[in-house]
Protein backbone atom coordinates (compact mmCIF):
# COMPACT_ATOMS: atom_id res chain seq x y z
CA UNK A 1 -2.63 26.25 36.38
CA UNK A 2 -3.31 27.22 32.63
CA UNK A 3 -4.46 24.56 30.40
CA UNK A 4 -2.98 24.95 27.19
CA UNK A 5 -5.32 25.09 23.99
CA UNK A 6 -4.25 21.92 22.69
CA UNK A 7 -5.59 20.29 26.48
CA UNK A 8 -9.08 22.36 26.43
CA UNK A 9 -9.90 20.78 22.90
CA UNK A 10 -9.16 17.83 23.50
CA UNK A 11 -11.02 17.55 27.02
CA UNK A 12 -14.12 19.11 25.56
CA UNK A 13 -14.18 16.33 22.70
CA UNK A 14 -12.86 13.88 25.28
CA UNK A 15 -16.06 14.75 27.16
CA UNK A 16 -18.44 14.83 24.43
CA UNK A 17 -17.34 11.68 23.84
CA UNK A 18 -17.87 10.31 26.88
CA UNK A 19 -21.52 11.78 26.87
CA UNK A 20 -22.42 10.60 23.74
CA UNK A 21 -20.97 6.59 25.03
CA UNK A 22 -23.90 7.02 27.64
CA UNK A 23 -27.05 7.91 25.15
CA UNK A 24 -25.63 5.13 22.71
CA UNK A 25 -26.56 1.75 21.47
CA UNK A 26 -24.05 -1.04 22.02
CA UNK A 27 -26.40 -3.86 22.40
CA UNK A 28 -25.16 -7.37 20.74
CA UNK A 29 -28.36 -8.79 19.68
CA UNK A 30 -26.68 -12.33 18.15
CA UNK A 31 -27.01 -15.22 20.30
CA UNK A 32 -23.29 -16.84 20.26
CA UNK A 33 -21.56 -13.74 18.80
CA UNK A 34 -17.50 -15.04 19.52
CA UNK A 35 -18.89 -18.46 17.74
CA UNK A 36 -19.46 -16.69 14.93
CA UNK A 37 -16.29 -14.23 15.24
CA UNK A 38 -14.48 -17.99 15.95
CA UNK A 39 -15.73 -19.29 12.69
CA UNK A 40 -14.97 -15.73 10.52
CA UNK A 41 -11.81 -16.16 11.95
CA UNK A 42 -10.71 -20.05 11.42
CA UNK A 43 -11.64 -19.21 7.98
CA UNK A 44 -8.89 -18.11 6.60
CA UNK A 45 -7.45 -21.50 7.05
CA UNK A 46 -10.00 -22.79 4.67
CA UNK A 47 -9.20 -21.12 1.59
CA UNK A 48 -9.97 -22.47 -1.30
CA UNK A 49 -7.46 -20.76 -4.05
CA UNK A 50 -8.71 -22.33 -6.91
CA UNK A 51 -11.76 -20.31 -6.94
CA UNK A 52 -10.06 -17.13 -7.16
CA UNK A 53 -10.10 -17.28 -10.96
CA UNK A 54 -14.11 -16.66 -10.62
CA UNK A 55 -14.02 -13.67 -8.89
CA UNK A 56 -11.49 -12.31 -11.41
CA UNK A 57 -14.39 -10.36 -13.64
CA UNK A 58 -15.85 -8.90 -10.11
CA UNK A 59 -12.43 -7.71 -9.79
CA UNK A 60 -11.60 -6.31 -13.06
CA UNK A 61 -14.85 -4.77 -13.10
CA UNK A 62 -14.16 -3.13 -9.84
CA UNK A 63 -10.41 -1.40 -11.35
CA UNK A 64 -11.85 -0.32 -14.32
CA UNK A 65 -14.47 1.30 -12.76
CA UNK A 66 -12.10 3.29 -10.18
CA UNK A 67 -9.90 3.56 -12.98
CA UNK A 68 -12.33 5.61 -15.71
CA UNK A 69 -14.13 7.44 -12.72
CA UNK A 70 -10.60 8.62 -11.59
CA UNK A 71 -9.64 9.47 -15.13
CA UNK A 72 -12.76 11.82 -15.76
CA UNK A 73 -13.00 13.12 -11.66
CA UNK A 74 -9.32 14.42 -12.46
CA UNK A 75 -9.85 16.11 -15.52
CA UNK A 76 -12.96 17.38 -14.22
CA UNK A 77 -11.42 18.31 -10.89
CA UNK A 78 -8.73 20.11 -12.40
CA UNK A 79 -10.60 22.36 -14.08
CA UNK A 80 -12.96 23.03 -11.59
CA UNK A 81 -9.54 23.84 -9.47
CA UNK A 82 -8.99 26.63 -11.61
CA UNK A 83 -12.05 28.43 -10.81
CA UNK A 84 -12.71 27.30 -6.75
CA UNK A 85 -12.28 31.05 -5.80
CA UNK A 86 -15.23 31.50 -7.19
CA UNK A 87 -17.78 31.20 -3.83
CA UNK A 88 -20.76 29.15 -5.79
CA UNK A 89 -18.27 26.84 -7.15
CA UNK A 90 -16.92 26.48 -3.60
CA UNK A 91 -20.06 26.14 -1.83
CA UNK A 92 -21.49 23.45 -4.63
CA UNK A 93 -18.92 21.58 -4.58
CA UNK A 94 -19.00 21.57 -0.55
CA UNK A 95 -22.29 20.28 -0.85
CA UNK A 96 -21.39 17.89 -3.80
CA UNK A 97 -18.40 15.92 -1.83
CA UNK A 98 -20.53 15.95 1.32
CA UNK A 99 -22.64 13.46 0.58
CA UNK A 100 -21.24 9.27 0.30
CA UNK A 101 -20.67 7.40 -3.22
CA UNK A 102 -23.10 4.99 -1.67
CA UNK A 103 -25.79 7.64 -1.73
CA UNK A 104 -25.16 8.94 -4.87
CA UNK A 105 -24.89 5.29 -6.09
CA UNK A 106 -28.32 4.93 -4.50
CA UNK A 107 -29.89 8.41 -6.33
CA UNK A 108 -28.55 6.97 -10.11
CA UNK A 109 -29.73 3.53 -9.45
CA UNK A 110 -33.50 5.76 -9.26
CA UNK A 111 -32.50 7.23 -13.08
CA UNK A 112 -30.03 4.50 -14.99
CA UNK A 113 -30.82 1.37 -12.83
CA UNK A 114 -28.05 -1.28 -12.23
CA UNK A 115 -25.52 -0.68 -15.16
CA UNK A 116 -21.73 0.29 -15.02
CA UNK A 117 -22.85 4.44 -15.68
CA UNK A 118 -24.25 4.27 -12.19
CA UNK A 119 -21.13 3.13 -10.89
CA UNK A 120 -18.91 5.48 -12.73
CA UNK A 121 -21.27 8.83 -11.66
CA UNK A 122 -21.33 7.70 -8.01
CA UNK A 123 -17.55 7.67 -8.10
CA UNK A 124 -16.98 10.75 -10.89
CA UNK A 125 -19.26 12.93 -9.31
CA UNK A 126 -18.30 13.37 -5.35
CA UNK A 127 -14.51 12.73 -6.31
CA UNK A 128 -14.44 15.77 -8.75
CA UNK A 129 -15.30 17.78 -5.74
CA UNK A 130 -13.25 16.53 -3.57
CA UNK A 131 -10.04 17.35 -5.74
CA UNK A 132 -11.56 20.41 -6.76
CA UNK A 133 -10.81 21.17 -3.58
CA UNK A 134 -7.12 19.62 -2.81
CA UNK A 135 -6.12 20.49 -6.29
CA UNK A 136 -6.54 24.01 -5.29
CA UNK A 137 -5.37 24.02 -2.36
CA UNK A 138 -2.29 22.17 -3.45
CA UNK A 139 -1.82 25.03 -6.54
CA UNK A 140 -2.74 27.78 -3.84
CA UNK A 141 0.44 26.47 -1.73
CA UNK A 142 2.64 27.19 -4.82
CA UNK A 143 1.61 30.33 -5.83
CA UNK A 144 5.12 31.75 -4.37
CA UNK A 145 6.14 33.17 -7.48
CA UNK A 146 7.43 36.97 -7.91
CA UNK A 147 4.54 39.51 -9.32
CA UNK A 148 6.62 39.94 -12.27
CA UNK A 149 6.01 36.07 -13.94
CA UNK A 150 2.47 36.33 -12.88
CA UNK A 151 1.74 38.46 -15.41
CA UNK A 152 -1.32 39.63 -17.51
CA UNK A 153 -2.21 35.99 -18.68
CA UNK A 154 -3.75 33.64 -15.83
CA UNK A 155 -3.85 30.96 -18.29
CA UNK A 156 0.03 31.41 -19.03
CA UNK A 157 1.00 31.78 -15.59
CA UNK A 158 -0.76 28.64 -14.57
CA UNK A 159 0.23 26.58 -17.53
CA UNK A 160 4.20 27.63 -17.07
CA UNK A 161 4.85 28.02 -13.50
CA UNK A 162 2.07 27.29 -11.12
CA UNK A 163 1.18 23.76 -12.50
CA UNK A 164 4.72 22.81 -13.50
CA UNK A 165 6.12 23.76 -9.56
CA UNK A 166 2.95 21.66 -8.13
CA UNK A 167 2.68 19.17 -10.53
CA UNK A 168 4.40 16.05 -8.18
CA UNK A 169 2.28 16.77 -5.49
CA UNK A 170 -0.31 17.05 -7.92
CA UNK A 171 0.25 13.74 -9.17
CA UNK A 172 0.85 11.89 -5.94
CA UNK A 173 -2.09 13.06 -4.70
CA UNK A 174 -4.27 11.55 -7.30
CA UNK A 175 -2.48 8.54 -7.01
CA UNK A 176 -3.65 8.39 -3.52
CA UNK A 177 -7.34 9.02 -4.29
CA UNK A 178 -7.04 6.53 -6.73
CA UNK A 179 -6.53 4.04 -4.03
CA UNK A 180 -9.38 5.42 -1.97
CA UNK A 181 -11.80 4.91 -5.57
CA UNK A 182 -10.54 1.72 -5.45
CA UNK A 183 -12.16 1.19 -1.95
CA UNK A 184 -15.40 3.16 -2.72
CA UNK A 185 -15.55 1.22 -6.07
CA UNK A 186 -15.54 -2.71 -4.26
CA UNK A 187 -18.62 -1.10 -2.00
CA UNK A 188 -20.79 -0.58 -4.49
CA UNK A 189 -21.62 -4.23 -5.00
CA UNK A 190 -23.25 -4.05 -1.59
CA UNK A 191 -26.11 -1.86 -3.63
CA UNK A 192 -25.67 -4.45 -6.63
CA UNK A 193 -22.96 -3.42 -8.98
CA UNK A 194 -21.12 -6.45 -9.94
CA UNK A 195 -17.59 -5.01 -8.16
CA UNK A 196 -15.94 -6.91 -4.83
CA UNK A 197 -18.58 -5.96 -2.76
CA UNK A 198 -21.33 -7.98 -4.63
CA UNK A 199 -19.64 -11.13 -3.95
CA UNK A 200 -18.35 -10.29 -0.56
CA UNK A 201 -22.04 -9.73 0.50
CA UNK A 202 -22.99 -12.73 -0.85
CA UNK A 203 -20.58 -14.43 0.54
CA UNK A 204 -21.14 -13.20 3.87
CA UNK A 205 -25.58 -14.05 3.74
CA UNK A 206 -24.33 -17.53 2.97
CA UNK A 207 -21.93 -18.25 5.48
CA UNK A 208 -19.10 -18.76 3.23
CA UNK A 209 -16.04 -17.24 5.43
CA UNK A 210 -13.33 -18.76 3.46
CA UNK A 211 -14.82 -17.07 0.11
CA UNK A 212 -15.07 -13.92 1.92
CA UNK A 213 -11.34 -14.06 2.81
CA UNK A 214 -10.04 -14.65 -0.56
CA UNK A 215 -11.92 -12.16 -1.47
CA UNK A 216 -10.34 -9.40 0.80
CA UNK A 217 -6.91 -10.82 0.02
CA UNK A 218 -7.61 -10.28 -3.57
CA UNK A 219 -8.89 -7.14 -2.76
CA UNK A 220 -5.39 -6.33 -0.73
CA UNK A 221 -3.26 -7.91 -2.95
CA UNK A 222 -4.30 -5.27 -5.66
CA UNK A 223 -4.17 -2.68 -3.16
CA UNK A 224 -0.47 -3.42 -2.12
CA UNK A 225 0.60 -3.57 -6.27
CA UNK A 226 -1.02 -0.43 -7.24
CA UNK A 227 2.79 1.08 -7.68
CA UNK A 228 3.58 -1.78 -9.69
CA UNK A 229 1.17 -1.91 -12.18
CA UNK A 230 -0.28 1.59 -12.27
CA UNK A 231 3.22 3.73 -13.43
CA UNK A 232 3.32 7.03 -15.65
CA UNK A 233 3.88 4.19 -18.24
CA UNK A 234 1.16 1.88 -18.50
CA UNK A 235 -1.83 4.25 -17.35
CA UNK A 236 -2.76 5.07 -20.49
CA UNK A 237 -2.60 1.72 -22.12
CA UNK A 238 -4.77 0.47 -18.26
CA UNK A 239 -7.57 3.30 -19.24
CA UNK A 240 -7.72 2.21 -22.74
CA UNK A 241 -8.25 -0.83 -21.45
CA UNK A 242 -10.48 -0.46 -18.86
CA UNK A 243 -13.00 1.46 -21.74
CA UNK A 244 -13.18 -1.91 -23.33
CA UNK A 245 -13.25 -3.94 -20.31
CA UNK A 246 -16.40 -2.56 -19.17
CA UNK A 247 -19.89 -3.65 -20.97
CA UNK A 248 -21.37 -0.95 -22.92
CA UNK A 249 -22.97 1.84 -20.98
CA UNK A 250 -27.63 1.97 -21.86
CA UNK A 251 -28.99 4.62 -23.79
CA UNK A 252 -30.12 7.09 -21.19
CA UNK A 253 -33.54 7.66 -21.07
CA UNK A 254 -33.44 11.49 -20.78
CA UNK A 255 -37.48 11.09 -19.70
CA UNK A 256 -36.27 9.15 -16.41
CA UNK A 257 -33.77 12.31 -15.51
CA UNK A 258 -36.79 14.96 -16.09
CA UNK A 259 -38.94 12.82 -14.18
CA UNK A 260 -36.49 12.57 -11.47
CA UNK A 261 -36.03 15.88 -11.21
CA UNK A 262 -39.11 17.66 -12.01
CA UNK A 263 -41.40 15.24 -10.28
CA UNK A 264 -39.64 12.29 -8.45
CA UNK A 265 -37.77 14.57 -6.05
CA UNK A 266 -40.12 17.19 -5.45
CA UNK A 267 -42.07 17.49 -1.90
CA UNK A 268 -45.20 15.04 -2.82
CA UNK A 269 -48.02 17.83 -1.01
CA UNK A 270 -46.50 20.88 -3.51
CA UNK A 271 -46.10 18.04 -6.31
CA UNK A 272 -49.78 17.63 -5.80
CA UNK A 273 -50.96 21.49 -5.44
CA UNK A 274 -51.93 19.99 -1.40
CA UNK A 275 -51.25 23.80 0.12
CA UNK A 276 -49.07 24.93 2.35
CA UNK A 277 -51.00 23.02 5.82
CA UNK A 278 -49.62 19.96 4.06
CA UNK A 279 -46.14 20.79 3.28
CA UNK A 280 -45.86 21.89 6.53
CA UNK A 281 -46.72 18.62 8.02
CA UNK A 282 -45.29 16.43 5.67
CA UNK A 283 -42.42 18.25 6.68
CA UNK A 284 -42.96 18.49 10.62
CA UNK A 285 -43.49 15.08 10.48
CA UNK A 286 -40.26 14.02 8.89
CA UNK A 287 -38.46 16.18 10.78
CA UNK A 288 -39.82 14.82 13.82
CA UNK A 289 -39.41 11.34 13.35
CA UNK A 290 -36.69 11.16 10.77
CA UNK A 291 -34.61 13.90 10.99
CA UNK A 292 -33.99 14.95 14.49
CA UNK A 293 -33.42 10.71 15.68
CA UNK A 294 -31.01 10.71 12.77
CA UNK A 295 -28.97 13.73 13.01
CA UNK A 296 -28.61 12.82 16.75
CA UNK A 297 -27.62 9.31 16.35
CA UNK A 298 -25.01 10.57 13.54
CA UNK A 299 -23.73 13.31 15.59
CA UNK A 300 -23.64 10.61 18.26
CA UNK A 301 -21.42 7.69 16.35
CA UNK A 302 -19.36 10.20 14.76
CA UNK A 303 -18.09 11.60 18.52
CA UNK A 304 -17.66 8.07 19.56
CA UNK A 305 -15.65 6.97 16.56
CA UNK A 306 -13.72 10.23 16.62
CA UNK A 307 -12.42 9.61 20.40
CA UNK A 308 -12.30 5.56 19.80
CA UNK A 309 -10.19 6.68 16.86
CA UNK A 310 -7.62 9.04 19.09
CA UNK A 311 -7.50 6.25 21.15
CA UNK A 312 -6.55 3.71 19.04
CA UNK A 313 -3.62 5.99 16.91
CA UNK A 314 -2.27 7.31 20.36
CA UNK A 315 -1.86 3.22 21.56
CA UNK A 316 -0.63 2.19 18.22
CA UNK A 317 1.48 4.48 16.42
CA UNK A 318 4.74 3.35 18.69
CA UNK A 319 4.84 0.10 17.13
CA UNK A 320 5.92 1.57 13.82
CA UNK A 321 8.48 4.10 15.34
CA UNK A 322 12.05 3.59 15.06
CA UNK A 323 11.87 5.39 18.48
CA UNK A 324 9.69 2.41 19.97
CA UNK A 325 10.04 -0.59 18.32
CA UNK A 326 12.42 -2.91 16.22
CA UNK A 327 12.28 -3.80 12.36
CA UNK A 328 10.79 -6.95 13.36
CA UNK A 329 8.01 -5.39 15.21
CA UNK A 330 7.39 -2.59 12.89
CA UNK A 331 6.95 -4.79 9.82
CA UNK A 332 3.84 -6.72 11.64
CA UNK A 333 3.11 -3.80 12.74
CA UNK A 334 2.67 -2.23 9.89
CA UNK A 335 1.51 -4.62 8.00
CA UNK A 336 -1.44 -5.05 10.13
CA UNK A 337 -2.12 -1.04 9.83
CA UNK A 338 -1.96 -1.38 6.19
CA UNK A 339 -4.99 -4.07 6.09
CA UNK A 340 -6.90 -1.97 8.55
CA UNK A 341 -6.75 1.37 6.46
CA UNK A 342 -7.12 -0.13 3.16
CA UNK A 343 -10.36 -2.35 4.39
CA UNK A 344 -13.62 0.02 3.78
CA UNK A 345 -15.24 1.37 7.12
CA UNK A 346 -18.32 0.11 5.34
CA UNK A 347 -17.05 -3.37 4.97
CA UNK A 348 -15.43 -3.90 8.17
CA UNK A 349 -18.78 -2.84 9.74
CA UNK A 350 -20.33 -5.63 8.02
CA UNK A 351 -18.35 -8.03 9.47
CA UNK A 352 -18.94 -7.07 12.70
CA UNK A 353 -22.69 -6.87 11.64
CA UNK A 354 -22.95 -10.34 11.09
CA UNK A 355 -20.58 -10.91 14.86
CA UNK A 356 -22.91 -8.66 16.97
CA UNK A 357 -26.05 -7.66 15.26
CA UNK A 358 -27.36 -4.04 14.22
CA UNK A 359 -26.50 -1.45 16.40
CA UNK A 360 -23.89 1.26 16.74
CA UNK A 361 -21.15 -1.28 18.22
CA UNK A 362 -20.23 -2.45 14.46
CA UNK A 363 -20.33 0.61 13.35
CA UNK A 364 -17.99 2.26 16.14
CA UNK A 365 -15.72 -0.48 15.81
CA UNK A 366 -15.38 -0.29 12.08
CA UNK A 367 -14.68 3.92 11.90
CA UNK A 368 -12.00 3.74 15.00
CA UNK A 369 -9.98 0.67 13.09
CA UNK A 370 -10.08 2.20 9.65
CA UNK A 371 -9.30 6.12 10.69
CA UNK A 372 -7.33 4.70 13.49
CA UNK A 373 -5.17 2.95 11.60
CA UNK A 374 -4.22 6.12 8.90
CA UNK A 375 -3.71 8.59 12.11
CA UNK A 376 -1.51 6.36 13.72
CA UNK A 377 0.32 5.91 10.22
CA UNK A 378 1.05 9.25 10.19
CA UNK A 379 1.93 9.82 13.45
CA UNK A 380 4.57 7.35 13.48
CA UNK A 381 6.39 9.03 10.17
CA UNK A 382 6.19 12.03 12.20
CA UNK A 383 7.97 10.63 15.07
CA UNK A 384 10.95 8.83 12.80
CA UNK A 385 11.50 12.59 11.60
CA UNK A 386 12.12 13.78 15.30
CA UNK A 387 15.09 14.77 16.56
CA UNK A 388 15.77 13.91 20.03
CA UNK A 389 18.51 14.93 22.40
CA UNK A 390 21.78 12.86 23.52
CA UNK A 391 20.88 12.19 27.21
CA UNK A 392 17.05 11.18 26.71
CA UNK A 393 15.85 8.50 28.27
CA UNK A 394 15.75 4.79 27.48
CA UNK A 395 12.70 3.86 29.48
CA UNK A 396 9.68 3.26 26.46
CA UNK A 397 7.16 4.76 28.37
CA UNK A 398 9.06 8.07 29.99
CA UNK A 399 10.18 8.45 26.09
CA UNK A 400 6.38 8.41 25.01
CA UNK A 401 4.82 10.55 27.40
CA UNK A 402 7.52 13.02 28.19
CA UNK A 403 8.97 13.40 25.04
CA UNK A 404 7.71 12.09 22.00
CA UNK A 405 3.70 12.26 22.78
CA UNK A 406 4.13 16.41 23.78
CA UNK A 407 6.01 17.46 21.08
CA UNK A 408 3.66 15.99 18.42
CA UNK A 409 0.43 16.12 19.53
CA UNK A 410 -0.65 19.37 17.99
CA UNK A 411 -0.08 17.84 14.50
CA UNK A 412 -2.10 14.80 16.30
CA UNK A 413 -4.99 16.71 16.78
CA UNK A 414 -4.60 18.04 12.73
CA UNK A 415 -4.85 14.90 11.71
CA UNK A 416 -7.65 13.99 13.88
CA UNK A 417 -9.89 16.76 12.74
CA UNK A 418 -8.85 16.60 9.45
CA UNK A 419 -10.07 13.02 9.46
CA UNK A 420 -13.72 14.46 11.25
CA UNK A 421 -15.60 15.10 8.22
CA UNK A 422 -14.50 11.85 6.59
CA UNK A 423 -15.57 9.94 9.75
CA UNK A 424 -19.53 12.03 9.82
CA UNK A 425 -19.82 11.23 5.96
CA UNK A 426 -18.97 7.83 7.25
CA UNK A 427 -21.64 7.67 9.96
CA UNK A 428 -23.88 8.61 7.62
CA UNK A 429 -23.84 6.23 5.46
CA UNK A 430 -23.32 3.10 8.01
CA UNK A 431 -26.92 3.04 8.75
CA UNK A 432 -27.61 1.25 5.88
CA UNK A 433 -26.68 -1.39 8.15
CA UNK A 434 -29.01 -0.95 10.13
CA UNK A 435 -27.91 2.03 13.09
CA UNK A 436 -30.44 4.61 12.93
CA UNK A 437 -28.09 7.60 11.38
CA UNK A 438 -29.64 9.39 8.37
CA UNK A 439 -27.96 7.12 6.06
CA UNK A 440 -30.94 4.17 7.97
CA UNK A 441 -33.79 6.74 6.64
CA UNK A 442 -32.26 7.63 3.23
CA UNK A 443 -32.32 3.90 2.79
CA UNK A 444 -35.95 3.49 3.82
CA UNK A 445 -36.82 6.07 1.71
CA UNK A 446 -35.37 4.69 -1.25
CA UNK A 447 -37.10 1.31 -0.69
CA UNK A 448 -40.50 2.86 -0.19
CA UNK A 449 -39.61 4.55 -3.28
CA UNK A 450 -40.34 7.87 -1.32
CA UNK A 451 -37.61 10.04 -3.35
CA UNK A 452 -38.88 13.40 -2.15
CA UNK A 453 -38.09 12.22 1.12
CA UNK A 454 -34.94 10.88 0.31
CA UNK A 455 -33.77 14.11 -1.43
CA UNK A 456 -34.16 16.02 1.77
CA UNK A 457 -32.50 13.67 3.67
CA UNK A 458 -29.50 13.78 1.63
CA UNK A 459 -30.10 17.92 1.84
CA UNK A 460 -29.92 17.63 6.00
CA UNK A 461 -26.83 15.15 5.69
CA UNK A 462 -24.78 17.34 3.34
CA UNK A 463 -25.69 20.25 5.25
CA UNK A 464 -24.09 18.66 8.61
CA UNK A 465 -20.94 17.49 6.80
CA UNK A 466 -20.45 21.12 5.58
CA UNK A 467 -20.92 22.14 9.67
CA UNK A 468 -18.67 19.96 10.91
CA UNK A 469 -15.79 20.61 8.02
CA UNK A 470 -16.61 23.98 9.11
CA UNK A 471 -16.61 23.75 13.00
CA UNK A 472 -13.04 21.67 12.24
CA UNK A 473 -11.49 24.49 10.07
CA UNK A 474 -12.54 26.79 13.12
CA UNK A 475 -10.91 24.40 15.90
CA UNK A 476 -7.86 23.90 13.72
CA UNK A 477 -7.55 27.43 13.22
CA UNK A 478 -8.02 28.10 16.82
CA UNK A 479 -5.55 25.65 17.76
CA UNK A 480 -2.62 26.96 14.96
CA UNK A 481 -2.13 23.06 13.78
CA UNK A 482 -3.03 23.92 9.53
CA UNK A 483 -1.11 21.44 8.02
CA UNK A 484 0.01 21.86 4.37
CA UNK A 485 -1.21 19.11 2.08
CA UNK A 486 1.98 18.98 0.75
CA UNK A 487 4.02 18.64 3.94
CA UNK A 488 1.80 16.11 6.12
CA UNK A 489 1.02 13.65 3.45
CA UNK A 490 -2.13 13.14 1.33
CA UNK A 491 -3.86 10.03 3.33
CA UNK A 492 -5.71 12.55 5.58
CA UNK A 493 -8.47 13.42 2.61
């Protein structure tokens, strides 16, 4: 029998997967782990509302942050659109988007210390590439016009038909990363900015559950409003705003950038004239004991989340189907999604941190719920959409594995890979936690103060993102499942 491509892919990942379950780390090192999920959980009933008028500077802090970084990543993006044929604009900003907020959060902390600029150039920075890259993608999806309005003028040709024809999906698209900054923005207080994450953290070293509740309800609640209160009317008046909101940003020492750059971050043995024996082994030695464990443990969680996540959208998407489910069901059903994709990966792995210990079990857990959760949002829009014939059966399960499941799992599999990179980046960075990924030795490295070290690091970790992006263009490609940003919906970024 010939397997169809769609059923080789997914057996080769669904065996990699299954390989890379066997070489990993799912010990639970706490001693009464389901007490201490039991307490987390009981929590909630122990809320004490009264204090949520305390955390309300951690959470203006953390909106105006998202806010100004989105308002100078667009403008910045956008322009940087405009030139991304260009291939060392393309291949900079590849590098630029692959590597985390946290990490560039954790390379400006080195230069401007703890202050709100930090904040805003770990969010600014990687976000400017990142719609660098949708914006032209989204402008390259227009560009249906007849050779006769194109013209001699690119800059007319953009500015009256090209922009004006994209300019919705333009705009809903930011308004989805602007959700996403919101998310990157509250984990920055686990590295000390005064956002969400701060207090959440602290929260969490103390034992106080029912503060770390109110917290994420806060944290949803202004998740859930962001249509309300963020409308082509008041967004100007809400970044005016936010500019005063925020304390002023320090003078920046332009001798701490030099010195960063010119010193800081360059190999210690050719800082120091050592010769090219020492480079080598400072190096070799890195490489063996740094590099090598934590590309393979990355490489590792990422296959494990990407199959835990497959699993998890193929079980749950039914529940918000009209084809599956009733209203009933699908509201608490999709309620419960919503929580789960608007929770950070990085935060949700610290709760099960503090259940289970370090290893890659929070971590796992934390990248299938969150990615999980989006794919099997989109895969139940897809399904209301469908079409199905007069005489199909009523039987739930014959209905989902005979004809709903076959007819849109190719666009499952888009999603899936499209989700890939975001779910490596995430690996990365989840071993500040304490799962030895790269983002475990970038973190060492930092502490030790060892910034030459750190700066290759972040070198071998953007260089893998850009792989697997690559190797996922390839398989989509391969597999004839490109999906439009336009057409699928903007939540796969």
């Amino acid at each position: 029998m010939q397997l169809s491509k769609n059923t080789k892919v997914s057996f080769l990942f669904l065996f990699v997967g299954i390989i890379s379950f066997i070489f990993a780390d799912f010990s639970i090192s706490t001693l009464e782990p389901f007490l201490e999920l039991k307490k987390f959980s009981f929590a909630i009933f122990q809320i004490d509302f009264s204090q949520t008028t305390k955390l309300f500077p951690a959470l203006f802090n953390t909106i105006s942050i998202a806010i100004l970084a989105m308002f100078f990543a667009t403008i910045f993006g956008f322009l940087l659109a405009l030139t991304f044929e260009n291939f060392f604009v393309r291949i900079s900003l590849a590098f630029t988007r692959a590597i985390h907020e946290l990490f560039w959060a954790l390379i400006f902390l080195q230069i401007f210390g703890l202050n709100t600029l930090t904040a805003l150039l770990a969010i600014t920075i990687p976000y400017s590439a990142i719609l660098a890259k949708v914006y032209a993608e989204i402008l390259q999806e227009h560009d249906n016009f007849p050779k006769e309005l194109k013209g001699k003028s690119k800059v007319s040709y953009y500015l009256y038909t090209k922009i004006p024809d994209a300019l919705p999906h333009l705009i809903s698209y930011t308004f989805y990363r602007f959700e996403c900054a919101l998310r990157s923005t509250a984990i920055l207080g686990f590295v000390g900015i005064t956002t969400l994450g701060y207090y959440l953290s602290s929260s969490f070293m103390q034992g106080y559950y029912n503060e770390v509740w109110l917290l994420l309800i806060l944290f949803y609640i202004v998740i859930a409003t962001i249509r309300f209160w963020l409308t082509k009317y008041s967004v100007g008046f809400i970044i005016l705003a936010s500019f005063f909101y925020l304390e002023e940003f320090p003078s920046i020492k332009i001798d701490n950038f030099i010195r960063f750059i010119t010193s800081d971050i360059i190999p210690h043995p050719i800082r120091t004239n050592a010769g090219y024996e020492k480079t080598f082994e400072w190096f070799s030695n890195i490489f063996t004991n740094e590099i090598l464990i934590g590309v393979f443990n990355t490489i590792l969680l990422t296959q494990i989340a990407l199959v835990l996540t497959a699993i998890l959208a193929l079980i749950s998407f039914p529940f918000i189907s009209l084809k599956f489910t009733n209203k009933f069901g699908r509201a608490i059903a999709h309620m419960f999604l919503v929580v789960l994709r608007s929770t950070p990966e990085y935060i949700i792995a610290y709760i099960f941190l503090q259940m289970f210990g370090p290893s890659m079990l929070p971590a796992a857990l934390a990248l299938m719920l969150h990615n999980g959760a989006i794919i099997a949002f989109l895969m139940g829009q897809q399904t209301n959409i469908l079409n199905l014939r007069q005489d199909v059966t009523k039987k739930k399960n014959e209905l989902y594995f005979y004809e709903v499941l076959p007819r849109i799992y190719s666009q499952f599999l888009a999603f899936l890979f499209y989700r890939w990179e975001i779910i490596m980046r995430e690996s990365a960075i989840l071993g500040i936690l304490g799962v030895a990924t790269l983002g475990f030795f970038i973190d060492s490295a930092i502490a030790d103060f060892r910034l030459d070290k750190m700066m290759l690091l972040l070198v071998i970790t953007a260089m893998l993102n850009i792989i697997i992006d690559s190797i996922s263009r390839r398989t989509r490609n391969y597999l004839k499942v490109e999906q439009s940003i336009t057409s699928c919906g903007c939540d796969l970024k």
